[in-house]
N, C-alpha and C. Protein backbone atom coordinates (compact mmCIF):
# COMPACT_ATOMS: atom_id res chain seq x y z
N UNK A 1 9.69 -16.55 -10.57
CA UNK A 1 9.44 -15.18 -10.95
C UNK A 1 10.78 -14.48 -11.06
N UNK A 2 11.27 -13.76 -12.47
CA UNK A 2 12.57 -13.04 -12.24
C UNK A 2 12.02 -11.75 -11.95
N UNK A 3 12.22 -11.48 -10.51
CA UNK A 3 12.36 -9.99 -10.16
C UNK A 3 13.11 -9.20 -10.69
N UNK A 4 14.37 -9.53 -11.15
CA UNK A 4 15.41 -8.63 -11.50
C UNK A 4 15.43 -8.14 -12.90
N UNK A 5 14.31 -8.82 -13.80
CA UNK A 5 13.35 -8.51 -14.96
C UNK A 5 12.73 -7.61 -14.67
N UNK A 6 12.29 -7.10 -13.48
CA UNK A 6 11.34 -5.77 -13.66
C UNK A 6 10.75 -5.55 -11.79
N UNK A 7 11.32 -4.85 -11.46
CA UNK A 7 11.45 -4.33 -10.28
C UNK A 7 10.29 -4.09 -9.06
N UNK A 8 9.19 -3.90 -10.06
CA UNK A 8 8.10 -3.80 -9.50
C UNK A 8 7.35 -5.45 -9.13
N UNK A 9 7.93 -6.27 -9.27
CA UNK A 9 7.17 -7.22 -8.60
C UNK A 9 8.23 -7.99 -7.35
N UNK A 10 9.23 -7.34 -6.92
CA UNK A 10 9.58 -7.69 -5.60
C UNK A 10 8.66 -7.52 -4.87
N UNK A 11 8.58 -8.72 -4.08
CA UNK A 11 7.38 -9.19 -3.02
C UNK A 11 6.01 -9.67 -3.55
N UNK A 12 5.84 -9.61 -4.74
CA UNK A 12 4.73 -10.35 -5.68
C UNK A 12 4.50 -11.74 -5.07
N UNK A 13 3.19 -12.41 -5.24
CA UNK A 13 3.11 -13.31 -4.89
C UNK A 13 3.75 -14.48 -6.08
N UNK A 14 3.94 -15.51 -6.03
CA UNK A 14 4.16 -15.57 -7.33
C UNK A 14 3.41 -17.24 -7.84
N UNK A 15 3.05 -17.82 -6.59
CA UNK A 15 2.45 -19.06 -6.55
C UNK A 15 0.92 -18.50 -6.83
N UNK A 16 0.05 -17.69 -6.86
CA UNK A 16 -1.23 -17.47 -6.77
C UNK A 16 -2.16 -17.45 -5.86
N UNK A 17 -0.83 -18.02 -4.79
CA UNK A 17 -2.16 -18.23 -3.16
C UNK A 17 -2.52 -17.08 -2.64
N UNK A 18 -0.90 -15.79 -2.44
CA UNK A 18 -1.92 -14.61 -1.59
C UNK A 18 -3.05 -13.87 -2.09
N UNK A 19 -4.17 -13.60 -0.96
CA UNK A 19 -5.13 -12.85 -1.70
C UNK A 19 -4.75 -11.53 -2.04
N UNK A 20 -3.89 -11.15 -1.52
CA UNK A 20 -3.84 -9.49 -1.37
C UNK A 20 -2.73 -9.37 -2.91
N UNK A 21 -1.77 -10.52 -3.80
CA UNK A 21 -0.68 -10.09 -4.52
C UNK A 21 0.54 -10.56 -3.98
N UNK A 22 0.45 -10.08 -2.77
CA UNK A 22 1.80 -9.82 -1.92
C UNK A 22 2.52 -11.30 -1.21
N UNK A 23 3.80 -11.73 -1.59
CA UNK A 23 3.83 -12.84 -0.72
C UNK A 23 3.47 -13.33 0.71
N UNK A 24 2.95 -13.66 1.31
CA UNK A 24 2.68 -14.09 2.60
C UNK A 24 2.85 -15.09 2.77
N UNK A 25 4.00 -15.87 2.40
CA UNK A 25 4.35 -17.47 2.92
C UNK A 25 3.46 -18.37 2.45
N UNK A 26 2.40 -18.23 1.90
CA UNK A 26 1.56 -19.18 1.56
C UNK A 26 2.23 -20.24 0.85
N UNK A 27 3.17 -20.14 -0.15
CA UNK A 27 3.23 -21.34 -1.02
C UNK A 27 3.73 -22.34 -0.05
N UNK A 28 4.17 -22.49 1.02
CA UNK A 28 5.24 -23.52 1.77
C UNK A 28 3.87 -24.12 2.20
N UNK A 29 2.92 -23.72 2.44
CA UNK A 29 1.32 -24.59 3.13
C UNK A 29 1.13 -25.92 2.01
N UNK A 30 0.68 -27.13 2.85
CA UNK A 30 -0.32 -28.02 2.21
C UNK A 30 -1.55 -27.32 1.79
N UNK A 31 -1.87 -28.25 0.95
CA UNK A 31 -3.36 -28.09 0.52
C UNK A 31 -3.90 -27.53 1.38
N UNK A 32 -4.48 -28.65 2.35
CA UNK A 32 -5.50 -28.21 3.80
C UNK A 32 -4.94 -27.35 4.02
N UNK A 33 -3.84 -27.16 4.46
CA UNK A 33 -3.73 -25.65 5.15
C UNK A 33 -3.49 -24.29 4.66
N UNK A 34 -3.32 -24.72 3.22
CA UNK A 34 -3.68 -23.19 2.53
C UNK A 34 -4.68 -23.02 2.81
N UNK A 35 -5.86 -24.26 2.53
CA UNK A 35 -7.74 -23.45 2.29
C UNK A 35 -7.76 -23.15 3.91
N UNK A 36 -7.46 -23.64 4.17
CA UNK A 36 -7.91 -23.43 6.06
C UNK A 36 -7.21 -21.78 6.34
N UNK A 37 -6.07 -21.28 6.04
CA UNK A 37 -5.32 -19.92 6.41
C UNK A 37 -6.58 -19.25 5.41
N UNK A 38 -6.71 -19.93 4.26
CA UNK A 38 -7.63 -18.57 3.13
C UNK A 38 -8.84 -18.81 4.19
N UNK A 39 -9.71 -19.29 4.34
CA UNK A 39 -11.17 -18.64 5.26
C UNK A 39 -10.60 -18.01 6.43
N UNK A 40 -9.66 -18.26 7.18
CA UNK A 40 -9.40 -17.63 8.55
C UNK A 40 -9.45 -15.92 7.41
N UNK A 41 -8.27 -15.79 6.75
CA UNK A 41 -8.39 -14.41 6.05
C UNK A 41 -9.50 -14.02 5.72
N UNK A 42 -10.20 -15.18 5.22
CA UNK A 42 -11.74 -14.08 4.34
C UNK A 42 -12.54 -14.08 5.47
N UNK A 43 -12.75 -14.55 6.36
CA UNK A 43 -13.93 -14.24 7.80
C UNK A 43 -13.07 -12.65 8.30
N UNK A 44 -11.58 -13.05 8.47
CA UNK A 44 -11.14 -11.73 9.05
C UNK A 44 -11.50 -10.49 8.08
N UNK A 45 -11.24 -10.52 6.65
CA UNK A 45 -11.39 -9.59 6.28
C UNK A 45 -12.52 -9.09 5.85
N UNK A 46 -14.24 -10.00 5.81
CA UNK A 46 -15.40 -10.08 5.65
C UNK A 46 -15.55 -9.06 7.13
N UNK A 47 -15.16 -9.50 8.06
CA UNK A 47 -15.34 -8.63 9.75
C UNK A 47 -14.72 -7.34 9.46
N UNK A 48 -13.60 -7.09 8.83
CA UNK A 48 -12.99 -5.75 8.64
C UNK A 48 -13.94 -4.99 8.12
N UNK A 49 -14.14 -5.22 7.10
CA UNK A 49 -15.13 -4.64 5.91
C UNK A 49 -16.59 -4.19 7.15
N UNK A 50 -17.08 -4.60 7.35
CA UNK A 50 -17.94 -4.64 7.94
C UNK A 50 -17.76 -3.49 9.14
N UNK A 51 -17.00 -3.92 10.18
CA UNK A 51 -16.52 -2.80 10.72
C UNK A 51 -16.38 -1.62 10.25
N UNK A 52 -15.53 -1.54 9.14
CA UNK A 52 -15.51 -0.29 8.10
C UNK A 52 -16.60 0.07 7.74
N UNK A 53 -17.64 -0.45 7.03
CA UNK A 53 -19.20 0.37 7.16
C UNK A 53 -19.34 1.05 8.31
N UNK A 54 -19.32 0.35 9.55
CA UNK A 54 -20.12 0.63 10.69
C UNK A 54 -19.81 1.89 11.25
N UNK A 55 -18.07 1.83 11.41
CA UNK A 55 -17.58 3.08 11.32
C UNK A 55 -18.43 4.49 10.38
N UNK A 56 -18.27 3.88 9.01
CA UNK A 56 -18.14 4.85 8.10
C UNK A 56 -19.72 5.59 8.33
N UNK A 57 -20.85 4.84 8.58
CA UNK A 57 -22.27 4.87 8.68
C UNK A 57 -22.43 5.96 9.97
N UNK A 58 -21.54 5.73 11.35
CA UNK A 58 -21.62 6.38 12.68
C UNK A 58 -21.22 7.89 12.10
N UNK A 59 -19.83 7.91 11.19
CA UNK A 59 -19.87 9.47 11.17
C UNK A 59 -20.28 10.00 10.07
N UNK A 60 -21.35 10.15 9.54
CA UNK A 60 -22.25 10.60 8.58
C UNK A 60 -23.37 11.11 9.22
């Protein structure tokens, strides 16, 4: 990725693994252990979400 082509993608992911865009070390993972870090993320962030309703539902 040339960053220095256009400024706005410093810190871009650039392999396709992070979910969020943003680099998070992912490309240095094996196989297995990319898919294995991606469900730990999507259970965590499936629980966030969720939380966030629960919240959002209590003060209404």
């Amino acid at each position: 990725m040339r960053v220095q082509s256009n400024l706005d993608n410093i810190g871009a992911c650039g392999c396709g693994r992070a979910p969020e865009g943003k680099c998070n070390g992912w490309h240095g993972l094996t196989e297995e252990a990319y898919l294995m870090e991606l469900e730990l993320w999507q259970q965590s962030n499936e629980s966030s979400q969720v939380d966030a309703q629960a919240n959002e539902f209590r003060n209404t």
